[in-house]
Protein backbone atom coordinates (compact mmCIF):
# COMPACT_ATOMS: atom_id res chain seq x y z
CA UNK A 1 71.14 99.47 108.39
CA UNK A 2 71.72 95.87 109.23
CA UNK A 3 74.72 95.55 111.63
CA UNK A 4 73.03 95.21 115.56
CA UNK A 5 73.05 91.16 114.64
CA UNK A 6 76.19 90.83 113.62
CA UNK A 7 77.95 93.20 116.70
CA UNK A 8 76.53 91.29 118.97
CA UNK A 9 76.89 87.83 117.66
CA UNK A 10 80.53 88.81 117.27
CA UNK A 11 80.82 90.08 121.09
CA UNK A 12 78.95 86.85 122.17
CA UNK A 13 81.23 84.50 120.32
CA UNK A 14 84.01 85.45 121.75
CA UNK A 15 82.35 85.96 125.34
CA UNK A 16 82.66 89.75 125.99
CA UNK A 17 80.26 92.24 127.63
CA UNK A 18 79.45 94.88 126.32
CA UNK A 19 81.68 96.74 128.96
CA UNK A 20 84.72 95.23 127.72
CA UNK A 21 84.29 95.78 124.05
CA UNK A 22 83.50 99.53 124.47
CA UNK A 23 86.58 99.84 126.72
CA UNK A 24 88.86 98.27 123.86
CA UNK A 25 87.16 100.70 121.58
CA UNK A 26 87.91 104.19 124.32
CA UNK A 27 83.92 104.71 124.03
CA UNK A 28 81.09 104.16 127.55
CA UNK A 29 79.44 101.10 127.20
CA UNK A 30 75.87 102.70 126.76
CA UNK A 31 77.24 104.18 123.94
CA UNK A 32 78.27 100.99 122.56
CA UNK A 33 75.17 99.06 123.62
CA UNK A 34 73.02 101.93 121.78
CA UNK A 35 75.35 101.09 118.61
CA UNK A 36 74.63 97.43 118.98
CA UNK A 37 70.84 98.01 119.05
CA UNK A 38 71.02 100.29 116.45
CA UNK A 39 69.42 102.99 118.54
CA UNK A 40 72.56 105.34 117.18
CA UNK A 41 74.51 104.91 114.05
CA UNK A 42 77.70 103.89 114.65
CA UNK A 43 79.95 106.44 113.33
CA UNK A 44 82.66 105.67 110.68
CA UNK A 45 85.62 105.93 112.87
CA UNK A 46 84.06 103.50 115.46
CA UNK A 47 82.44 101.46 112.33
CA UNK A 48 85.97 100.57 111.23
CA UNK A 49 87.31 100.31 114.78
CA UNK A 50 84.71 97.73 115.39
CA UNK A 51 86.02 95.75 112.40
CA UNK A 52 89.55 96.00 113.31
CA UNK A 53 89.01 94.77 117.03
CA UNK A 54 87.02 91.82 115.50
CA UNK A 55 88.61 91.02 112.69
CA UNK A 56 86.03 91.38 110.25
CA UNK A 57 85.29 93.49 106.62
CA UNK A 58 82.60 96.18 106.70
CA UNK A 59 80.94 94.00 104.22
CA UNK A 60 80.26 91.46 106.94
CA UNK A 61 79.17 93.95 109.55
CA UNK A 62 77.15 95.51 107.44
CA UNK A 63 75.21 92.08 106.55
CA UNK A 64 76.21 92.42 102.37
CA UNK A 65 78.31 89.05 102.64
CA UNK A 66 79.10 86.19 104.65
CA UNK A 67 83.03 86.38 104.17
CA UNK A 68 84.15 87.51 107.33
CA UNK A 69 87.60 88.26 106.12
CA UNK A 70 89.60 89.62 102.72
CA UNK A 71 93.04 89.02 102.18
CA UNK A 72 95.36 92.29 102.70
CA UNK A 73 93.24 94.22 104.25
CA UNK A 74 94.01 97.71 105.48
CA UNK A 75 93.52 98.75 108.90
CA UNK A 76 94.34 102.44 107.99
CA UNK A 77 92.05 104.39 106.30
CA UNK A 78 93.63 107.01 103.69
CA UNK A 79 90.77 109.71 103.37
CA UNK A 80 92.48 110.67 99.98
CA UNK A 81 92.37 107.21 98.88
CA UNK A 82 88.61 106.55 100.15
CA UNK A 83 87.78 110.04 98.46
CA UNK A 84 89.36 109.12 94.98
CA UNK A 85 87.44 105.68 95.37
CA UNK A 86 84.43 107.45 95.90
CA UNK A 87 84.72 109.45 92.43
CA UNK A 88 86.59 106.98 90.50
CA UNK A 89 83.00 105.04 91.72
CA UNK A 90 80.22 107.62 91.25
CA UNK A 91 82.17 108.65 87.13
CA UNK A 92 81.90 104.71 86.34
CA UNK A 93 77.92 105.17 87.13
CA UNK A 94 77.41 108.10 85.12
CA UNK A 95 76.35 110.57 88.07
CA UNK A 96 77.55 113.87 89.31
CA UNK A 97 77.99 114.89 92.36
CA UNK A 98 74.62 117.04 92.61
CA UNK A 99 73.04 113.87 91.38
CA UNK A 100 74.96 111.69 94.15
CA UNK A 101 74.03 114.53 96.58
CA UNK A 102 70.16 113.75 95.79
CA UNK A 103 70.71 110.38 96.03
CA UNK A 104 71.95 110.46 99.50
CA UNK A 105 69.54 113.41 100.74
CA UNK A 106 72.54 115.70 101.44
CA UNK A 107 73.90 118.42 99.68
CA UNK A 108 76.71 118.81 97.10
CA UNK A 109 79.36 120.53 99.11
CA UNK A 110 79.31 117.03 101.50
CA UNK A 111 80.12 114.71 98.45
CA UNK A 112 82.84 116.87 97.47
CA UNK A 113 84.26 117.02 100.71
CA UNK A 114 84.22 113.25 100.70
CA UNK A 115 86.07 112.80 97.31
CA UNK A 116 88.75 115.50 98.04
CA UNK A 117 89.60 113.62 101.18
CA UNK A 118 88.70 115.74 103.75
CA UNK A 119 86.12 113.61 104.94
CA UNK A 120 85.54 110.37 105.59
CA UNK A 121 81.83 109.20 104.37
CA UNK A 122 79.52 109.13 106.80
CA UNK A 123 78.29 105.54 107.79
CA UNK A 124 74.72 105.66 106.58
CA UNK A 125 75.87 107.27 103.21
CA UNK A 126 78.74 104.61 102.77
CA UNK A 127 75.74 102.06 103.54
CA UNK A 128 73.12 103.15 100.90
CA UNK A 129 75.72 103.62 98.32
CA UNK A 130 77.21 99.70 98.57
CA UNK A 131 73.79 98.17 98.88
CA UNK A 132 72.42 100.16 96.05
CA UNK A 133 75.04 99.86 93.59
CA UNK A 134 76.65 96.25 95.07
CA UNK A 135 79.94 97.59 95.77
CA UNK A 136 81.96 96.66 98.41
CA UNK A 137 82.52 99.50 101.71
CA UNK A 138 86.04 97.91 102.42
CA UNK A 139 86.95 98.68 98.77
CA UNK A 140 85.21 101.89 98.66
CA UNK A 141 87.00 102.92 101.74
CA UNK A 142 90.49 101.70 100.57
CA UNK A 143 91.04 98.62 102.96
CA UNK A 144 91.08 96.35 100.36
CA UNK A 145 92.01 96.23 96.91
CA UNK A 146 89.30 93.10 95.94
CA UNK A 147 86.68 92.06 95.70
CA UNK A 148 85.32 95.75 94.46
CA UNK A 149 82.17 94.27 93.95
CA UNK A 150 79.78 92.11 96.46
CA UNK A 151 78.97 88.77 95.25
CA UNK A 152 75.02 88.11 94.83
């Protein structure tokens, strides 16, 4: 994934330590400094409250776009809403959920788990899915409406 750059450009620019971002964010600041390294993957829940504390889309974080902000964004994520994304998504490209599954070397059961809302995606599944098929992760995740798709 490509967010390390971005997380720490971000804390820099607005002259935190690490310390004081993790404490905003209820997590120890090794495990925030690991995230900002990449040495762990930053979890979904922490993924979006990263982008809340700094203001920024996914897309940004992630590296997909420059645009640091959308217009109405959502700071609540709606797991039913993320879920019906999801398959509204994977039906306009043709592919089942087995087929998603073996995209995304997991199994079935997780994908439909995803789109019934019990889950949230996990963070390196939302990122291979929006780079491969150009789709934004705010939209896919229901935080904004547009754009749907990244720009290129």
């Amino acid at each position: 994934m490509n967010y390390s750059d971005r997380l720490r450009e971000l804390r820099e620019e607005k002259f935190l330590t690490l310390k004081e971002v993790a404490s905003n964010l209820n997590i120890s600041r090794s495990v925030y400094g690991r995230y900002e390294k990449e040495y762990f993957i930053i979890p979904i829940k922490h993924l979006i409250a990263v982008a809340n504390y700094f203001d920024v889309s996914i897309d940004y974080l992630f590296g997909f776009t420059k645009t640091m902000h959308y217009l109405d964004i959502n700071k609540e994520i709606d797991k039913k809403k993320a879920g019906t994304r999801l398959k509204e998504f994977r039906k306009e490209k043709n592919l089942t959920q087995v087929e998603l599954a073996n995209i995304l070397n997991t199994i079935h059961q997780t994908i439909a788990n995803y789109e019934s809302g019990l889950n949230l995606i996990a963070t390196p599944f939302l990122y291979t899915i929006c780079k491969k098929y150009n789709i934004s992760a705010d939209y896919l995740l229901g935080r904004v409406d547009s754009p749907k798709n990244l720009k290129q």
